[in-house]
Protein backbone atom coordinates (compact mmCIF):
# COMPACT_ATOMS: atom_id res chain seq x y z
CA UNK A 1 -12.78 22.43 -16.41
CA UNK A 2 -10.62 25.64 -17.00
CA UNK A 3 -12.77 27.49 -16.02
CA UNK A 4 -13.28 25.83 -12.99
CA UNK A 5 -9.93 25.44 -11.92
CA UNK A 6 -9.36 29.19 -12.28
CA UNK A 7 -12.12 30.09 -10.08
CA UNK A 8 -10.78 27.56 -7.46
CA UNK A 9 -7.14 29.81 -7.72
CA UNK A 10 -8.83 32.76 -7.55
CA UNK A 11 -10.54 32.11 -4.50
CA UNK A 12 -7.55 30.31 -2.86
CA UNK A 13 -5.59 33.52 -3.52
CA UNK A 14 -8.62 35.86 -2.50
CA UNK A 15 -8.45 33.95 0.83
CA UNK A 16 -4.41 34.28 1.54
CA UNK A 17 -4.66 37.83 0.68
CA UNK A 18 -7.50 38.13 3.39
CA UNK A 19 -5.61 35.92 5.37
CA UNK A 20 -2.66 38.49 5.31
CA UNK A 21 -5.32 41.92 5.50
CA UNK A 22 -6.54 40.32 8.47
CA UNK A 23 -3.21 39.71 10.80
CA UNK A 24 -1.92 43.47 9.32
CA UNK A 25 -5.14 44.26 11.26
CA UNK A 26 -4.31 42.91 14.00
CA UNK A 27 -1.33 44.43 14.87
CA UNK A 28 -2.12 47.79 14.33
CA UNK A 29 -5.31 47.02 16.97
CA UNK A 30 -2.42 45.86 19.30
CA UNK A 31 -1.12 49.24 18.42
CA UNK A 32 -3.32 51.60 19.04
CA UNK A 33 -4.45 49.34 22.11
CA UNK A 34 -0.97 50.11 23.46
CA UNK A 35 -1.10 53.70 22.51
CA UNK A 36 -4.64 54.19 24.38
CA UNK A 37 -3.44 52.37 27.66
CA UNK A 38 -0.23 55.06 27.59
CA UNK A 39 -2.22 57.69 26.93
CA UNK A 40 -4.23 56.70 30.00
CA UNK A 41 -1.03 56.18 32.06
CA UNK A 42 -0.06 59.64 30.99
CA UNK A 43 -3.75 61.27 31.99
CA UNK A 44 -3.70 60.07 35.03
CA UNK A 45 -0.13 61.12 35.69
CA UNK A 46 -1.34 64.07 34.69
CA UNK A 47 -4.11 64.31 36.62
CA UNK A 48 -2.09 63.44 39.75
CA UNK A 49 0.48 66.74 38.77
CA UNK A 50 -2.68 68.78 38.53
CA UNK A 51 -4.14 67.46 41.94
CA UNK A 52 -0.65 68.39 43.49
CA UNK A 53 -0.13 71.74 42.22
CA UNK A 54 -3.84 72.30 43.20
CA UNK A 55 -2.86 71.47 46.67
CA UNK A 56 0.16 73.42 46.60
CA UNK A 57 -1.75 76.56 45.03
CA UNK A 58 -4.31 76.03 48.23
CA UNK A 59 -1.14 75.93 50.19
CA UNK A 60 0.42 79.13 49.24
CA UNK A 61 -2.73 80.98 49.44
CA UNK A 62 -2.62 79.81 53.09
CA UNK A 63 0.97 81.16 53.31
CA UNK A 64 -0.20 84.54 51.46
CA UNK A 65 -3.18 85.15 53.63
CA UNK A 66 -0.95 84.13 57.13
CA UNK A 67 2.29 86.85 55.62
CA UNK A 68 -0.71 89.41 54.97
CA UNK A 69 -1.86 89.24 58.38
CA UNK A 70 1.76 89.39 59.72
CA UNK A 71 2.33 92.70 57.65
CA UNK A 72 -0.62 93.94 58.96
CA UNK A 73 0.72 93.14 62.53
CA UNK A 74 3.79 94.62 61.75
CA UNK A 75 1.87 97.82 60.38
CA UNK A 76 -0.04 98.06 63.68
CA UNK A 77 3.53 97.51 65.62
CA UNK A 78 4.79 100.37 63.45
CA UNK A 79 1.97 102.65 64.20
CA UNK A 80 2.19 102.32 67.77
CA UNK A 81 6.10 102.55 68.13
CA UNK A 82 5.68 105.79 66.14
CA UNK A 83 3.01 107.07 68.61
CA UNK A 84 5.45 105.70 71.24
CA UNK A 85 8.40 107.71 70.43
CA UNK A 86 6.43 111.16 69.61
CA UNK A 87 5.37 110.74 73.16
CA UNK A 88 8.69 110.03 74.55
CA UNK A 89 10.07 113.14 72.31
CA UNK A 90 7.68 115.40 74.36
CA UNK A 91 8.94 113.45 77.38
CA UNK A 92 12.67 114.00 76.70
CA UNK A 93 11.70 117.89 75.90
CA UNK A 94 10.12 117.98 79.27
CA UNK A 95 12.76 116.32 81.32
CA UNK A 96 15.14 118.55 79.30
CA UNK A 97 13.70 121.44 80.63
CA UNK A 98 13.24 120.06 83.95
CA UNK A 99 16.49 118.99 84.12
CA UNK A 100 17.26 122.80 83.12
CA UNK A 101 15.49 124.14 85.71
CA UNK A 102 17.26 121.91 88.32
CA UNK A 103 20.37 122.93 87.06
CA UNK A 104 20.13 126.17 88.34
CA UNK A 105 19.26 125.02 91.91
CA UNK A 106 20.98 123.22 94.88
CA UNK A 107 20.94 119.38 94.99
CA UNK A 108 21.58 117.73 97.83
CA UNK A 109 21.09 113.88 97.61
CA UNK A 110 17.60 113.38 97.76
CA UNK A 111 16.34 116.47 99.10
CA UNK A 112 16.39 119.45 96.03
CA UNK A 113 17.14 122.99 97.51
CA UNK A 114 15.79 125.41 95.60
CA UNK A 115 15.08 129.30 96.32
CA UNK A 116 17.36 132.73 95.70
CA UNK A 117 21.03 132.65 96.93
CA UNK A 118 21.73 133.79 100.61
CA UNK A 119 21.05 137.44 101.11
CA UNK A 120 23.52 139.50 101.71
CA UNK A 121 23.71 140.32 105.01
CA UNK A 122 23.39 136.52 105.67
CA UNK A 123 26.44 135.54 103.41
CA UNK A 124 28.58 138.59 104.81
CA UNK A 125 28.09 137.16 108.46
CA UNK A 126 28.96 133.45 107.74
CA UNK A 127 31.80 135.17 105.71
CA UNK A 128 33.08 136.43 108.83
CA UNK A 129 32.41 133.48 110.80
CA UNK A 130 34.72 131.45 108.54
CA UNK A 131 37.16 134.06 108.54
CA UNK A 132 37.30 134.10 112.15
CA UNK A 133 37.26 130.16 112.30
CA UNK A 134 39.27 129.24 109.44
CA UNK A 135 41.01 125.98 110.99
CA UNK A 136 36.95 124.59 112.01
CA UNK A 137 34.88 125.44 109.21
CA UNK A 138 34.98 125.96 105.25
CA UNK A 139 32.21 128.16 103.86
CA UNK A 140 30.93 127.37 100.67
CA UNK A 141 29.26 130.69 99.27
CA UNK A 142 27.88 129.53 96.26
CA UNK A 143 25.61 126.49 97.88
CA UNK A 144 25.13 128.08 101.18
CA UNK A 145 27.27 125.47 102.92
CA UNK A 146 29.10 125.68 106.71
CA UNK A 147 31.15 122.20 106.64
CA UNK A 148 32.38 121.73 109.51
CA UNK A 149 35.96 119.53 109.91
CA UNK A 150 34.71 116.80 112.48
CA UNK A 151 38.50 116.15 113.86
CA UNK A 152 38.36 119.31 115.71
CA UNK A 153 34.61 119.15 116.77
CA UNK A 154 34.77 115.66 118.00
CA UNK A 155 37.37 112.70 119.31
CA UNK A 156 38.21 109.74 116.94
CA UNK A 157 35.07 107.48 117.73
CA UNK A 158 32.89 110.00 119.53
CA UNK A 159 29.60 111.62 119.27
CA UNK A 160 30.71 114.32 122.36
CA UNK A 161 31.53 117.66 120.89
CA UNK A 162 34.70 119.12 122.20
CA UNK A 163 34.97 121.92 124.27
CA UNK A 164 36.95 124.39 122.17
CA UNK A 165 34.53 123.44 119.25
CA UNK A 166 31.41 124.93 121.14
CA UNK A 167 32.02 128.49 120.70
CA UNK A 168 32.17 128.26 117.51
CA UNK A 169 28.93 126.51 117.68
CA UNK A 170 27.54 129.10 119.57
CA UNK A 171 28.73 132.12 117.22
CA UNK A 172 26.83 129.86 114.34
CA UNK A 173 23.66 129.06 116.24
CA UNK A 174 23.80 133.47 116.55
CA UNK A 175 23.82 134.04 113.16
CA UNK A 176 20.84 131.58 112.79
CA UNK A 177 19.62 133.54 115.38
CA UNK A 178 19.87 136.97 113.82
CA UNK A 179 17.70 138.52 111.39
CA UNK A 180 19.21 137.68 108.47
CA UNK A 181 18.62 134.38 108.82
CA UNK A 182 15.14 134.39 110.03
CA UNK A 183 13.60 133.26 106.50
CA UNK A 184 16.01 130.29 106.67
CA UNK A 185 16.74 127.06 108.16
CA UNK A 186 19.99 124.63 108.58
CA UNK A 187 20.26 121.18 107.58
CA UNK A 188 22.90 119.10 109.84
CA UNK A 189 24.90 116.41 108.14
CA UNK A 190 27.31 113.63 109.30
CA UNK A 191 29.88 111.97 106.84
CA UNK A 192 32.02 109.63 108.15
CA UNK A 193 35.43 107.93 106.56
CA UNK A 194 35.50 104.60 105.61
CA UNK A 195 37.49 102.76 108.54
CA UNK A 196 34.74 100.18 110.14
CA UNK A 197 34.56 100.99 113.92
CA UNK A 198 35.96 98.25 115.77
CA UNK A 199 36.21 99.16 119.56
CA UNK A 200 33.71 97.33 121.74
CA UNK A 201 32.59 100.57 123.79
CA UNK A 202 32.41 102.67 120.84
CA UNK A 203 30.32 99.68 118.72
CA UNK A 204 28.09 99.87 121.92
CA UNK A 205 26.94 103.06 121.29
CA UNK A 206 27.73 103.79 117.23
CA UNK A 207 27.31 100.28 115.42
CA UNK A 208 28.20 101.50 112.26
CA UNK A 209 29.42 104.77 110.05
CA UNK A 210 25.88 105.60 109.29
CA UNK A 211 25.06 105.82 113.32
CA UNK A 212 28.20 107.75 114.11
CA UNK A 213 27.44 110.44 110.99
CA UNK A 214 24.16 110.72 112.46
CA UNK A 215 24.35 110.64 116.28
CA UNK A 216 27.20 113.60 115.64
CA UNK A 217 24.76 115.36 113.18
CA UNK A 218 22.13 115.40 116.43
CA UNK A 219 25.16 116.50 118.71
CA UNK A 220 25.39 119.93 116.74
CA UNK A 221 21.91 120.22 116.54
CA UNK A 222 21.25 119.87 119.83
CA UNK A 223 24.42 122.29 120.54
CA UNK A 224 22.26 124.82 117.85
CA UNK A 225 19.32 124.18 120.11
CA UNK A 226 20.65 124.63 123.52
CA UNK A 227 21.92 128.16 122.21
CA UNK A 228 18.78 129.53 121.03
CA UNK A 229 17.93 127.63 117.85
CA UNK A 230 14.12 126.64 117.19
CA UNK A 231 14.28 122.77 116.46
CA UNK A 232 11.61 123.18 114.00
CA UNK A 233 14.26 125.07 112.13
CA UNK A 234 16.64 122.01 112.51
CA UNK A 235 17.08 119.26 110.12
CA UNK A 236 19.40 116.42 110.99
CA UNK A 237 21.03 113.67 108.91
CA UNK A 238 23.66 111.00 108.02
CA UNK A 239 25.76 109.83 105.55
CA UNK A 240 28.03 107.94 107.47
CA UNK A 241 30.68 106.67 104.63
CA UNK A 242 29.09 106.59 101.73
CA UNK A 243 29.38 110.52 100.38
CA UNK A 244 33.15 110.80 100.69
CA UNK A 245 34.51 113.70 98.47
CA UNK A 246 38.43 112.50 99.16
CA UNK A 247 40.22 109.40 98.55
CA UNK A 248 40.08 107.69 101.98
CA UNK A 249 43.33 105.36 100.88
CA UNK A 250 45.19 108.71 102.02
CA UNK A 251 44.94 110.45 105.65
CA UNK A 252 44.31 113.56 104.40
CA UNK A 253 41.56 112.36 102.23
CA UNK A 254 40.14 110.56 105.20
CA UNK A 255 40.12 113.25 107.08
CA UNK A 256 38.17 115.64 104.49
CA UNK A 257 35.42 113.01 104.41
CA UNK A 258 35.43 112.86 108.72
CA UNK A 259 32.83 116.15 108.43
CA UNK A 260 29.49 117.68 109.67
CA UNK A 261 28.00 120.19 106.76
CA UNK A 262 25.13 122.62 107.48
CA UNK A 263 22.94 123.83 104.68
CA UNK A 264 21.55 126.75 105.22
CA UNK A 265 18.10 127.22 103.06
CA UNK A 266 15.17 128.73 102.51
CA UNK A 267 12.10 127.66 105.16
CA UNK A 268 9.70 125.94 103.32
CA UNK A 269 12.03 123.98 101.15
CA UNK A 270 11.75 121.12 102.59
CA UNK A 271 8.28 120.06 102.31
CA UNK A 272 6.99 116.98 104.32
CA UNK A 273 5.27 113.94 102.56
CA UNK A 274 1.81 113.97 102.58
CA UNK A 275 1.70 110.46 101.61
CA UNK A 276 -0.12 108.02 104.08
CA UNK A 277 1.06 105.54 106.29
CA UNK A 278 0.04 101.72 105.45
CA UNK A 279 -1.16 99.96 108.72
CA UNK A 280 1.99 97.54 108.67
CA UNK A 281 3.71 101.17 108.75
CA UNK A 282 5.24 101.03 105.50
CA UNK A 283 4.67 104.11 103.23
């Protein structure tokens, strides 16, 4: 019976303590199954991070590749504005020694008047001229230049050279005339002041400045003409207002810029364009 009754113990206490092994167990299962499912939650997080900094690797790859092809742009730009301005240096040098050259010639407006200064005999007879005319006409040696002062050739308004202003003409149109001058020919041209012409009869004939400077620039040289002067030797133009070389706010300046100037240069310097007429007769 002892014996019995210990074995009964023994195997009531061999079954709590199993009883306790076994829920100990359990928890640490529970555990670990915890652990595992975290450990999951973390891979994937993980994984996700790893997907996005993928993407954003891919990304700036794009960005490097795009930049790469702007530097090489840029590169190409650079080139090419280099080749640009060593081009425009040789330009500058040229126009710098153009400019040079023009320098030591005459420049009227658009027409450039080039050749050797007037010959002596030539410059010592319109020397006289001026001498003897002093209160019609100012000779400018250095640019070959008879200008002449348009209140005493013509009336206020007028085109009609006056009488007392036609000698002189004539002793000018001699000179042209003479030997000296044979090599050369004269440019007419009309300035004008700035006071808008306003009377009916003379807005008839002379509508603006710019008809009055030129109709009196074809008055002398049709004067030059009549006393001996070849009219392919003739040039004529006007100005009318616009190339005043006085203040016109002051009668004395307005009556600088009332002028006719003759340039007297070298035949040939004028050269005709030999560009051709469109059919609407445009060049």
């Amino acid at each position: 019976m002892h014996c019995r009754g210990w074995t009964v113990g023994s195997l009531a206490g061999c079954l709590l303590f199993s009883g306790i092994g076994g829920c100990a167990s359990l928890d640490d299962y529970r555990r670990v199954e915890a652990q595992n499912r975290s450990l999951a939650a973390r891979r994937e997080a993980l994984g996700q991070q790893l997907f996005d900094a993928r993407s954003a690797n891919e990304g700036l790859r794009t960005q490097v590749g795009s930049l790469e092809r702007e530097l090489n742009v840029s590169k190409q730009y650079i080139d090419s504005m280099r080749s640009e301005n060593l081009l425009l240096a040789d330009l500058r040098d040229t126009a710098q020694a153009e400019l040079e050259d023009i320098a030591n010639r005459q420049v009227f407006g658009d027409i450039s008047i080039s050749g050797p200064k007037l010959p002596e005999p030539l410059h010592a007879a319109l020397k006289r001229f001026s001498d003897q005319h002093p209160s019609a006409v100012v000779y400018d040696a250095p640019r070959g230049t008879v200008k002449w002062k348009s209140d005493l050739l013509f009336p206020i308004g007028s085109d009609v050279v006056k009488q007392a202003s036609v000698e002189a003409i004539r002793a000018f149109a001699d000179i042209m005339k003479s030997p000296e001058a044979a090599n050369f020919e004269v440019i007419v041209v009309g300035h004008t002041d700035n006071r808008p012409i306003v009377r009916v009869a003379t807005k008839a004939k002379h509508p603006t400045n710019w008809h009055l400077s030129a109709h009196r620039a074809i008055s002398v040289s049709s004067l030059l003409q009549k006393n001996g002067v070849a009219p392919e030797r003739i040039g004529v133009m006007g100005f009318g207002e616009f190339r005043p070389i006085a203040d016109n706010a002051t009668p004395a300046g307005s009556v600088q810029n009332r002028r006719v100037e003759t340039y007297i240069v070298p035949i040939g310097s004028l050269v005709q364009s030999t560009r051709p007429m469109t059919t609407n007769g445009k060049g």
